[in-house]
PDB file of N, CA and C in Angstrom:
ATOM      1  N   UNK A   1      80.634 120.833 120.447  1.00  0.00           N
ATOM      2  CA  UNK A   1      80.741 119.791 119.457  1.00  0.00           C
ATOM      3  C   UNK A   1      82.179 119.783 118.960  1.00  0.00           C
ATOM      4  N   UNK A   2      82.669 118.716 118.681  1.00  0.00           N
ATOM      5  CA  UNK A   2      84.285 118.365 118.288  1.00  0.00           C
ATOM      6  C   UNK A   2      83.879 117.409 117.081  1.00  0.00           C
ATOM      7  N   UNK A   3      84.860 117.856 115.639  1.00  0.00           N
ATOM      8  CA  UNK A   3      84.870 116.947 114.804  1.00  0.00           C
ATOM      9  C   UNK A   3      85.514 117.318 114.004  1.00  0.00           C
ATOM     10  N   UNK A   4      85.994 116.179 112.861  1.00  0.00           N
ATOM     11  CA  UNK A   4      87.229 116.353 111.788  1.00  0.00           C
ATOM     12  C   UNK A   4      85.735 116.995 110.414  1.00  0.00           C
ATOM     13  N   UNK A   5      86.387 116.741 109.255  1.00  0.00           N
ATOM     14  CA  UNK A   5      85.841 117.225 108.036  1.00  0.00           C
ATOM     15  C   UNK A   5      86.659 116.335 107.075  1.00  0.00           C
ATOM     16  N   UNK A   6      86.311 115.312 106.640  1.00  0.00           N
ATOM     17  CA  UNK A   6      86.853 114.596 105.465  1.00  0.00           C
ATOM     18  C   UNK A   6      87.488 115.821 104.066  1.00  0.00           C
ATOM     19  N   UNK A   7      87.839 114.972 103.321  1.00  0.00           N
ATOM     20  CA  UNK A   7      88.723 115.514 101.804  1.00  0.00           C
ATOM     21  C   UNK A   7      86.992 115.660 100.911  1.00  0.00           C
ATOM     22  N   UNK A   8      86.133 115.458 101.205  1.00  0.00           N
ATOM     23  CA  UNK A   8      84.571 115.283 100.631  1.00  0.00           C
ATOM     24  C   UNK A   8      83.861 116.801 101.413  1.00  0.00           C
ATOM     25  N   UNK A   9      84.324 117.039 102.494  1.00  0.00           N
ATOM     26  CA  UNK A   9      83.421 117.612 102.953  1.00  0.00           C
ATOM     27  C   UNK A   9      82.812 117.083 103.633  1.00  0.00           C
ATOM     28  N   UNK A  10      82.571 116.126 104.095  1.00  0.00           N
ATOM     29  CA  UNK A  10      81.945 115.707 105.248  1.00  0.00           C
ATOM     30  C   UNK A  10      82.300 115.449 106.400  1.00  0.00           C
ATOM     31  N   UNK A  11      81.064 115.456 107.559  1.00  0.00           N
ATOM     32  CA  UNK A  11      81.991 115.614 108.798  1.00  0.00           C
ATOM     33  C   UNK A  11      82.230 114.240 109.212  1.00  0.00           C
ATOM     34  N   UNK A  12      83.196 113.984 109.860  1.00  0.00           N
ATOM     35  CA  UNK A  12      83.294 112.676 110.513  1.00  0.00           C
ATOM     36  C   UNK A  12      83.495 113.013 112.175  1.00  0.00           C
ATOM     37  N   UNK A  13      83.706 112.031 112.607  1.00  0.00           N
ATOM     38  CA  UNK A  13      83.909 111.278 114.350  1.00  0.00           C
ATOM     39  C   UNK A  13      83.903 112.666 115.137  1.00  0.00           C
ATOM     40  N   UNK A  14      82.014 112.847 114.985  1.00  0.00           N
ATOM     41  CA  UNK A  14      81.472 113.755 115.730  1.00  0.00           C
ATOM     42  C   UNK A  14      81.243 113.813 117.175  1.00  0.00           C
ATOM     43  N   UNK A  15      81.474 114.080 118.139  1.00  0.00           N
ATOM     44  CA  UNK A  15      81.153 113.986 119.626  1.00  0.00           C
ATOM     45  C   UNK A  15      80.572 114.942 120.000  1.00  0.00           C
ATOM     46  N   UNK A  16      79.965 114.906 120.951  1.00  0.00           N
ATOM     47  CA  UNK A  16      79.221 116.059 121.721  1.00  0.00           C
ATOM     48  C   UNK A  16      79.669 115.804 122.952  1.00  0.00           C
ATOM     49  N   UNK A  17      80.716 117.025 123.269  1.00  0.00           N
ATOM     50  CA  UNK A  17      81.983 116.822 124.190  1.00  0.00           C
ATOM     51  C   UNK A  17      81.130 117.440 125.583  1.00  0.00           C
ATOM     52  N   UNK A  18      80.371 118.388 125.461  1.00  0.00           N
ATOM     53  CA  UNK A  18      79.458 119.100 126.508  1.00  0.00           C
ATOM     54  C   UNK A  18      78.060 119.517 126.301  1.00  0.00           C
ATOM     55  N   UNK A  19      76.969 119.052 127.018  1.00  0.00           N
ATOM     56  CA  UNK A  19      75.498 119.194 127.178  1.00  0.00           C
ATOM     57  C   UNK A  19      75.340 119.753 127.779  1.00  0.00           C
ATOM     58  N   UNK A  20      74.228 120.615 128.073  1.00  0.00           N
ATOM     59  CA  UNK A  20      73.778 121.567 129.169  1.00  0.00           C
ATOM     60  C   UNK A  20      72.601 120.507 129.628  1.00  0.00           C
ATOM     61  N   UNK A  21      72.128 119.440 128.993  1.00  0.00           N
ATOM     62  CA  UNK A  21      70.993 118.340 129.017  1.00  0.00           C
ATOM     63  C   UNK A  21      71.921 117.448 127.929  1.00  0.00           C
ATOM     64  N   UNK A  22      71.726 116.341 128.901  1.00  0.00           N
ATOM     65  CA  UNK A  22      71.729 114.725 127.672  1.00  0.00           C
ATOM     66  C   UNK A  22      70.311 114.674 126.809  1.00  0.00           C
ATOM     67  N   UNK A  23      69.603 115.279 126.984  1.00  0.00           N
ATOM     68  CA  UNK A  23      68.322 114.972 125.781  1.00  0.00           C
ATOM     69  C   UNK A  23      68.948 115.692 124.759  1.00  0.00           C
ATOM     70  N   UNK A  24      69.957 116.704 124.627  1.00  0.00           N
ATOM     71  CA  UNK A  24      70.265 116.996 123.923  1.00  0.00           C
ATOM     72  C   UNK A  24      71.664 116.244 122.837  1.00  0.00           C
ATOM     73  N   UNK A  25      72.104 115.765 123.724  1.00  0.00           N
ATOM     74  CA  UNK A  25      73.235 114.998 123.024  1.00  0.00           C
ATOM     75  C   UNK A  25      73.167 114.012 121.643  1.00  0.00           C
ATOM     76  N   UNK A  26      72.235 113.735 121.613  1.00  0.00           N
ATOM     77  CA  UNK A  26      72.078 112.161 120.454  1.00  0.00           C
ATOM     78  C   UNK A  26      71.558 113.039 119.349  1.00  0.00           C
ATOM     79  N   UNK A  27      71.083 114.095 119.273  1.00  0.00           N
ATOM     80  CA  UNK A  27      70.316 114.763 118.251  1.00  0.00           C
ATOM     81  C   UNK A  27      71.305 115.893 117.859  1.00  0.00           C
ATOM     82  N   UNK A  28      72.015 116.494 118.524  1.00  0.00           N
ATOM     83  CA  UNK A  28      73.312 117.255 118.685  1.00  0.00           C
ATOM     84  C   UNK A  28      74.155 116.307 117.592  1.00  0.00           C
ATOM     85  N   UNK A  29      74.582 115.191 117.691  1.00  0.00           N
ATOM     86  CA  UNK A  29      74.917 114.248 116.825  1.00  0.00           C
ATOM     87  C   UNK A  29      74.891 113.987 115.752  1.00  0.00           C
ATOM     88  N   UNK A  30      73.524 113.562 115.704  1.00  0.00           N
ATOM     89  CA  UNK A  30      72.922 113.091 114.635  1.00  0.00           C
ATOM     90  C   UNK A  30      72.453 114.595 113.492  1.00  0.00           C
ATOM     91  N   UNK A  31      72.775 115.655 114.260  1.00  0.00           N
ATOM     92  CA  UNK A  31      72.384 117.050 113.212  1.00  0.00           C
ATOM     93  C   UNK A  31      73.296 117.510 112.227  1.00  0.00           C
ATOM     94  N   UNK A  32      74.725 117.409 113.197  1.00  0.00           N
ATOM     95  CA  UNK A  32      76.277 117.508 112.734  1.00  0.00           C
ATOM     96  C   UNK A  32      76.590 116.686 111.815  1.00  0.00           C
ATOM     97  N   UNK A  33      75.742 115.789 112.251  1.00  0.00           N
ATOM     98  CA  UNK A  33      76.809 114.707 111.473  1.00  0.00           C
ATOM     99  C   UNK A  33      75.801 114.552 109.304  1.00  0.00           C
ATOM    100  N   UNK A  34      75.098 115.450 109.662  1.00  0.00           N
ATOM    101  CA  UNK A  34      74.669 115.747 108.551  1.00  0.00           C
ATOM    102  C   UNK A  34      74.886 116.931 107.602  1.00  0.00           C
ATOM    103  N   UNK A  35      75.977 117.654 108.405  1.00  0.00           N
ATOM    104  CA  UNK A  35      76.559 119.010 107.834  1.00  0.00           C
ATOM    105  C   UNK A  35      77.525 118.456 106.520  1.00  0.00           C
ATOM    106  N   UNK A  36      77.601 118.870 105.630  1.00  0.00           N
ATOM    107  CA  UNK A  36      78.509 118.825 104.495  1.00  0.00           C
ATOM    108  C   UNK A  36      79.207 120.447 104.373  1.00  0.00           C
ATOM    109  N   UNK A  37      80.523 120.473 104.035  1.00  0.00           N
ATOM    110  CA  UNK A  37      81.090 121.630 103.698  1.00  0.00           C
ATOM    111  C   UNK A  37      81.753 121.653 102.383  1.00  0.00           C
ATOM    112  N   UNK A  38      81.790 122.878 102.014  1.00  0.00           N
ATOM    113  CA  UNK A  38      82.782 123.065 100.662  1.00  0.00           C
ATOM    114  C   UNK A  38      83.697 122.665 100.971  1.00  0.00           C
ATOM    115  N   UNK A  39      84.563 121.653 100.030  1.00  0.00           N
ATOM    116  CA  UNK A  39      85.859 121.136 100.030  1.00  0.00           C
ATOM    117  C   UNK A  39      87.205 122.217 100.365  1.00  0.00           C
ATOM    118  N   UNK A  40      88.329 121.864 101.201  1.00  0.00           N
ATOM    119  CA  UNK A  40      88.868 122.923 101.999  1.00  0.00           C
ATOM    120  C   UNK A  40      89.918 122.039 100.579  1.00  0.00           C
ATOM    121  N   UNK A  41      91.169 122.916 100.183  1.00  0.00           N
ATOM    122  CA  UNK A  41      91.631 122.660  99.428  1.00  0.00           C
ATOM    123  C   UNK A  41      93.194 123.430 100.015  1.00  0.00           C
ATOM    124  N   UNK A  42      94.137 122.450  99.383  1.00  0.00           N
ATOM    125  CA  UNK A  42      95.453 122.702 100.061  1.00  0.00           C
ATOM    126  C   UNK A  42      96.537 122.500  98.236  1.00  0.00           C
ATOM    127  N   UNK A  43      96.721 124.052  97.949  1.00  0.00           N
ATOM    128  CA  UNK A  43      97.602 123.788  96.632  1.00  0.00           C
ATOM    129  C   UNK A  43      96.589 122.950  95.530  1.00  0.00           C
ATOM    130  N   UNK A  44      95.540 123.456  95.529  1.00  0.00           N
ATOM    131  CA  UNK A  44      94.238 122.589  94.767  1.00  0.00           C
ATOM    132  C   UNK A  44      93.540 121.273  95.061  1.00  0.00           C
ATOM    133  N   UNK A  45      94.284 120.759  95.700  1.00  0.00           N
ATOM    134  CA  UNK A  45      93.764 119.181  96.609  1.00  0.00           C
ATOM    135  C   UNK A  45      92.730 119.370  97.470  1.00  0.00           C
ATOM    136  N   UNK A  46      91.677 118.476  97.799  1.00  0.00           N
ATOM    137  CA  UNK A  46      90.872 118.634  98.651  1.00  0.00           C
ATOM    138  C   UNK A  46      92.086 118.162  99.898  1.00  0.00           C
ATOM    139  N   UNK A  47      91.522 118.389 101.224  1.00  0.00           N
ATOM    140  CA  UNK A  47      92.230 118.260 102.323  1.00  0.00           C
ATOM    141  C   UNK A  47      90.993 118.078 103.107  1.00  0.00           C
ATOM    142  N   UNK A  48      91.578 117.362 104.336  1.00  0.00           N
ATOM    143  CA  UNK A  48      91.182 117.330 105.553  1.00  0.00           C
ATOM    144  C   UNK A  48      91.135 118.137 106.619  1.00  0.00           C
ATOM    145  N   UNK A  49      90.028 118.257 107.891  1.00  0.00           N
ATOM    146  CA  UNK A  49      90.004 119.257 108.591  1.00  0.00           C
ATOM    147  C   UNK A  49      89.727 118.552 110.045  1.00  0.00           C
ATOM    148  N   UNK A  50      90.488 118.782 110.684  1.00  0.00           N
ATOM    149  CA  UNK A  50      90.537 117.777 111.921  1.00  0.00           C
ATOM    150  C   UNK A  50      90.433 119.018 113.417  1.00  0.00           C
ATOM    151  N   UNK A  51      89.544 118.636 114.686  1.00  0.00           N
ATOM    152  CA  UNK A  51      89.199 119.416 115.708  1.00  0.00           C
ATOM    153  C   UNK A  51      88.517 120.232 115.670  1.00  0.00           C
ATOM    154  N   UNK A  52      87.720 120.311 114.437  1.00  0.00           N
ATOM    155  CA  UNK A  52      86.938 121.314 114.263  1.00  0.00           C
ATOM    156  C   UNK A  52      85.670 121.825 115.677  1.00  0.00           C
ATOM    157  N   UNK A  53      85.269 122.836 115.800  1.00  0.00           N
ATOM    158  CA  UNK A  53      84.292 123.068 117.281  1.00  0.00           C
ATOM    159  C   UNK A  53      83.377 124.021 116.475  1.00  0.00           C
ATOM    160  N   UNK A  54      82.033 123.518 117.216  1.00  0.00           N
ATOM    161  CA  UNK A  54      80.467 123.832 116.888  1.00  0.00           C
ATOM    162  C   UNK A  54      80.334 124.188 118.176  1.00  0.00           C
ATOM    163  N   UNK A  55      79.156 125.183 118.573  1.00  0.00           N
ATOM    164  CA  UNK A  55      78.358 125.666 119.145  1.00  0.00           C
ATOM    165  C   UNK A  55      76.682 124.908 118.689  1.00  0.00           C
ATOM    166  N   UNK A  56      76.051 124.230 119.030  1.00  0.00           N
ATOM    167  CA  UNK A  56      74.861 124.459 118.606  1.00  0.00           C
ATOM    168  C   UNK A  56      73.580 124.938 119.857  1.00  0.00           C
ATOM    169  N   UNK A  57      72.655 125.697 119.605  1.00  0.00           N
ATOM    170  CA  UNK A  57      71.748 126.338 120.765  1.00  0.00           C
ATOM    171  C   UNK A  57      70.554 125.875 120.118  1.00  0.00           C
ATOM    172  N   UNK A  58      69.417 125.227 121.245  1.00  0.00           N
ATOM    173  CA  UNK A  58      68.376 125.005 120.915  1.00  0.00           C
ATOM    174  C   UNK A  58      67.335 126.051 121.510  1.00  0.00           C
ATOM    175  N   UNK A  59      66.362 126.560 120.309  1.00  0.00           N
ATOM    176  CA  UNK A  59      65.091 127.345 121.366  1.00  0.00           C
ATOM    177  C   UNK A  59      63.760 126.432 121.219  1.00  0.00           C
ATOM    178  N   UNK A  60      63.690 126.278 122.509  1.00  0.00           N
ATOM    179  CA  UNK A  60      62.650 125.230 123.306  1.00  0.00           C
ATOM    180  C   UNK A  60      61.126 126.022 123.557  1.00  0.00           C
ATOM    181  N   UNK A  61      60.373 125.997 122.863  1.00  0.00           N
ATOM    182  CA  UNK A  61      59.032 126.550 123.206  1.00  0.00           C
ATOM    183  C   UNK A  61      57.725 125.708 123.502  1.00  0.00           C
ATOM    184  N   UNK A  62      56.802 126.268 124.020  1.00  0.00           N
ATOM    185  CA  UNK A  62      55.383 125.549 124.434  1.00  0.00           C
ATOM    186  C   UNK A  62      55.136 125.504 122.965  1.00  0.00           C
ATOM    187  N   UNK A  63      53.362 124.766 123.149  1.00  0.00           N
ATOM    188  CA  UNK A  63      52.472 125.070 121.549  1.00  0.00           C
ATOM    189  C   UNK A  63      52.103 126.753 121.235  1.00  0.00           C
ATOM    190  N   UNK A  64      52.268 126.900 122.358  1.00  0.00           N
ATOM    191  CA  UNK A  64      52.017 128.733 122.025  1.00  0.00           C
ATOM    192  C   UNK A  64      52.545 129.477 121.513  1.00  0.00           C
ATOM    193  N   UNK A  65      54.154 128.902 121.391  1.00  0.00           N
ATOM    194  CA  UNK A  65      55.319 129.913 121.024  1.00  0.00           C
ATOM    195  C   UNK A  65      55.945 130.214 122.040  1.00  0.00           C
ATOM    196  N   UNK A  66      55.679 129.362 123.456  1.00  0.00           N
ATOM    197  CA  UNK A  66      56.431 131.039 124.666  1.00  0.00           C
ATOM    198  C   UNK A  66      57.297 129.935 125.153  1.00  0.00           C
ATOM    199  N   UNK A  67      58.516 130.435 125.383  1.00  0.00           N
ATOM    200  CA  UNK A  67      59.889 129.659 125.562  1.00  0.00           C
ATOM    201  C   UNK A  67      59.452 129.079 126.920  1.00  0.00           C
ATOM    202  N   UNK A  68      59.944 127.994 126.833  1.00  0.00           N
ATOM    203  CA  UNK A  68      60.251 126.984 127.925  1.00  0.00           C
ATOM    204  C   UNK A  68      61.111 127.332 128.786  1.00  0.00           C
ATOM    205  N   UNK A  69      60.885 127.599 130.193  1.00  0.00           N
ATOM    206  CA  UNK A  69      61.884 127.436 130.985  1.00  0.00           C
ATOM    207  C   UNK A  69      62.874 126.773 131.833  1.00  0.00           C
ATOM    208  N   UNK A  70      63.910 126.438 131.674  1.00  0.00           N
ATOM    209  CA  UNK A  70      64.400 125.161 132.440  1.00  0.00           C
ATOM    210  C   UNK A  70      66.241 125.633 133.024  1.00  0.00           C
ATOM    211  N   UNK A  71      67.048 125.051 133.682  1.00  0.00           N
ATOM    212  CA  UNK A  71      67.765 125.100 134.939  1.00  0.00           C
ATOM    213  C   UNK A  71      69.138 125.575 133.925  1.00  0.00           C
ATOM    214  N   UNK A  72      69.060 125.550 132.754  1.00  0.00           N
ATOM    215  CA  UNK A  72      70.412 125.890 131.976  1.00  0.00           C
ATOM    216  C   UNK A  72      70.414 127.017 130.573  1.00  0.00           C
ATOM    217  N   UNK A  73      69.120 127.602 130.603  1.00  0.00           N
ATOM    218  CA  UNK A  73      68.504 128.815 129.539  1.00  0.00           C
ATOM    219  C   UNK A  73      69.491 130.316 129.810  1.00  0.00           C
ATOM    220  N   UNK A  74      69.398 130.257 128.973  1.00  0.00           N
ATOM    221  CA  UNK A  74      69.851 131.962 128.888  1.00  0.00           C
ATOM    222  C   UNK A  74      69.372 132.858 127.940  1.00  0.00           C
ATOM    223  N   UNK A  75      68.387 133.400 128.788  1.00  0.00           N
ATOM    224  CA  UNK A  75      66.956 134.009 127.925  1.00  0.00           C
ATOM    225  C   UNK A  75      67.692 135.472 127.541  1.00  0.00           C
ATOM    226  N   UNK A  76      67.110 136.159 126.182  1.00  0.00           N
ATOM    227  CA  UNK A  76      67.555 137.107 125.371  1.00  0.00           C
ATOM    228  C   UNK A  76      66.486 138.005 125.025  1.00  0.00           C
ATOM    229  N   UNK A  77      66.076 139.256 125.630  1.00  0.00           N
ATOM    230  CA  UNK A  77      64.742 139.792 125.104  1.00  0.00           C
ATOM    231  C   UNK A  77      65.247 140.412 123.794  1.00  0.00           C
ATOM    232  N   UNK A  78      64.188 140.191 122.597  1.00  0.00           N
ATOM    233  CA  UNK A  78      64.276 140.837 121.757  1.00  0.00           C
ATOM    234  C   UNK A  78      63.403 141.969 121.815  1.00  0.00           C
ATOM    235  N   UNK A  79      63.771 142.602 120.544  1.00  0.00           N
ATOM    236  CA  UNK A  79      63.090 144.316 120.259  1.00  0.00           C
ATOM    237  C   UNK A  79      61.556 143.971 120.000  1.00  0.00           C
ATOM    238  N   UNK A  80      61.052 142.838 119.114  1.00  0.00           N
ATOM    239  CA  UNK A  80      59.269 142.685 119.589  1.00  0.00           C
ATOM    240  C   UNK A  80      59.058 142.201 120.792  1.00  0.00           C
ATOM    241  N   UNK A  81      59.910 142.442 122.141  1.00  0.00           N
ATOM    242  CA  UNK A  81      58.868 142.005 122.911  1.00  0.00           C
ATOM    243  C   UNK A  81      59.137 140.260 123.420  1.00  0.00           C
ATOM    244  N   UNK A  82      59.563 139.543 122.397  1.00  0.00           N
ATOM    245  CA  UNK A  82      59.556 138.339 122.677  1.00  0.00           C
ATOM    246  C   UNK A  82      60.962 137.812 123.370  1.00  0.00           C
ATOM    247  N   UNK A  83      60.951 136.748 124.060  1.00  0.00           N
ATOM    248  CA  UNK A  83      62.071 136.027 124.420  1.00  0.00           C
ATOM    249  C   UNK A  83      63.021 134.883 123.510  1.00  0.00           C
ATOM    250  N   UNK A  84      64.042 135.180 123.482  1.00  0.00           N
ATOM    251  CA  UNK A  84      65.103 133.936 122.482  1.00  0.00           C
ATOM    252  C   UNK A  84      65.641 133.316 124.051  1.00  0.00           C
ATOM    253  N   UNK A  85      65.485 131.792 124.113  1.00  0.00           N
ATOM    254  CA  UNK A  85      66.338 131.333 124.755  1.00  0.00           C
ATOM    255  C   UNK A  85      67.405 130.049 123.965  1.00  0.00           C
ATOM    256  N   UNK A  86      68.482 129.954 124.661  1.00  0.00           N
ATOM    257  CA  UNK A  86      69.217 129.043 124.378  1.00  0.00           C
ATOM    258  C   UNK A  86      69.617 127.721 125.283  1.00  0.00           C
ATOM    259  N   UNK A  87      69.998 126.974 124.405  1.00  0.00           N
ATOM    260  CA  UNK A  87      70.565 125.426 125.572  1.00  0.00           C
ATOM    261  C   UNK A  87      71.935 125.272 124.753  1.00  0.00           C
ATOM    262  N   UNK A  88      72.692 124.902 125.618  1.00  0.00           N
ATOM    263  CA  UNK A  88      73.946 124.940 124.825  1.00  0.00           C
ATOM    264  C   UNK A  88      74.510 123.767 125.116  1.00  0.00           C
ATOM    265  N   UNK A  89      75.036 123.084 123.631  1.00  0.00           N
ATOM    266  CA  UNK A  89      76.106 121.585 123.407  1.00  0.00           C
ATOM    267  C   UNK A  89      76.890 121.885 123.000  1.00  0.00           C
ATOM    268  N   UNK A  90      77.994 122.389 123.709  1.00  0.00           N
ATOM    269  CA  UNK A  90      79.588 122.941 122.855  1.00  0.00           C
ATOM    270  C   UNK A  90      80.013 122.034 123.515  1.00  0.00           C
ATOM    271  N   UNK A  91      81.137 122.166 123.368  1.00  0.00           N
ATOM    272  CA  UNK A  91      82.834 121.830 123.688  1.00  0.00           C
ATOM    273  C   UNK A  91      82.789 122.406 124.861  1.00  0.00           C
ATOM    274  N   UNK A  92      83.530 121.749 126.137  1.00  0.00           N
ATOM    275  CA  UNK A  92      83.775 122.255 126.897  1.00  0.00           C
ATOM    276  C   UNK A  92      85.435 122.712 127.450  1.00  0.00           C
ATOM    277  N   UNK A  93      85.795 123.796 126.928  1.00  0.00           N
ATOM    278  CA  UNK A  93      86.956 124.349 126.919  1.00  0.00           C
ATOM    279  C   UNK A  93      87.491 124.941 128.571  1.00  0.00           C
ATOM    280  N   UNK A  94      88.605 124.246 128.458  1.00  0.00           N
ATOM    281  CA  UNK A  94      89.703 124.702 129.765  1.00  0.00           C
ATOM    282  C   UNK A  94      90.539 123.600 130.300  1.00  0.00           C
TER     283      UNK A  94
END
């Protein structure tokens, strides 16, 4: 995810620069773009924050609880036993 941060705290001209899935992209979006931050302040002024980069990971499960498997996961066993997987919409850096 790529985006500035207004003098408010809010984010602006959000993109979702890389999907691991386009089902993920529009909601990737629309999640960010609901983030508010504490005002970044320059000599007491609010300021602006421009290029900012997000990571966001989705965990995808059945009705059961048991992770979904699909072609871009990167499954994580935890200490109960259970699986964390991730899908990843970053930035794609290089």
């Amino acid at each position: 995810m790529l985006y500035d941060i207004d003098r408010d705290g809010r984010t602006q001209n959000v993109e979702a620069t890389y999907c691991t899935d386009e089902v993920y992209r529009q909601e990737s979006i629309r999640t960010l773009s609901s983030w508010v931050y504490d005002k970044k302040r320059q000599d007491g002024t609010p300021v602006a924050a421009y290029n900012i980069t997000a990571s966001i990971a989705y965990r995808i499960e059945d009705m059961m609880g048991v992770p979904i498997s699909g072609p871009h996961e990167f499954m994580t066993p935890l200490s109960n036993g259970e699986y964390y997987m991730e899908r990843i919409c970053s930035p794609l850096i290089g």
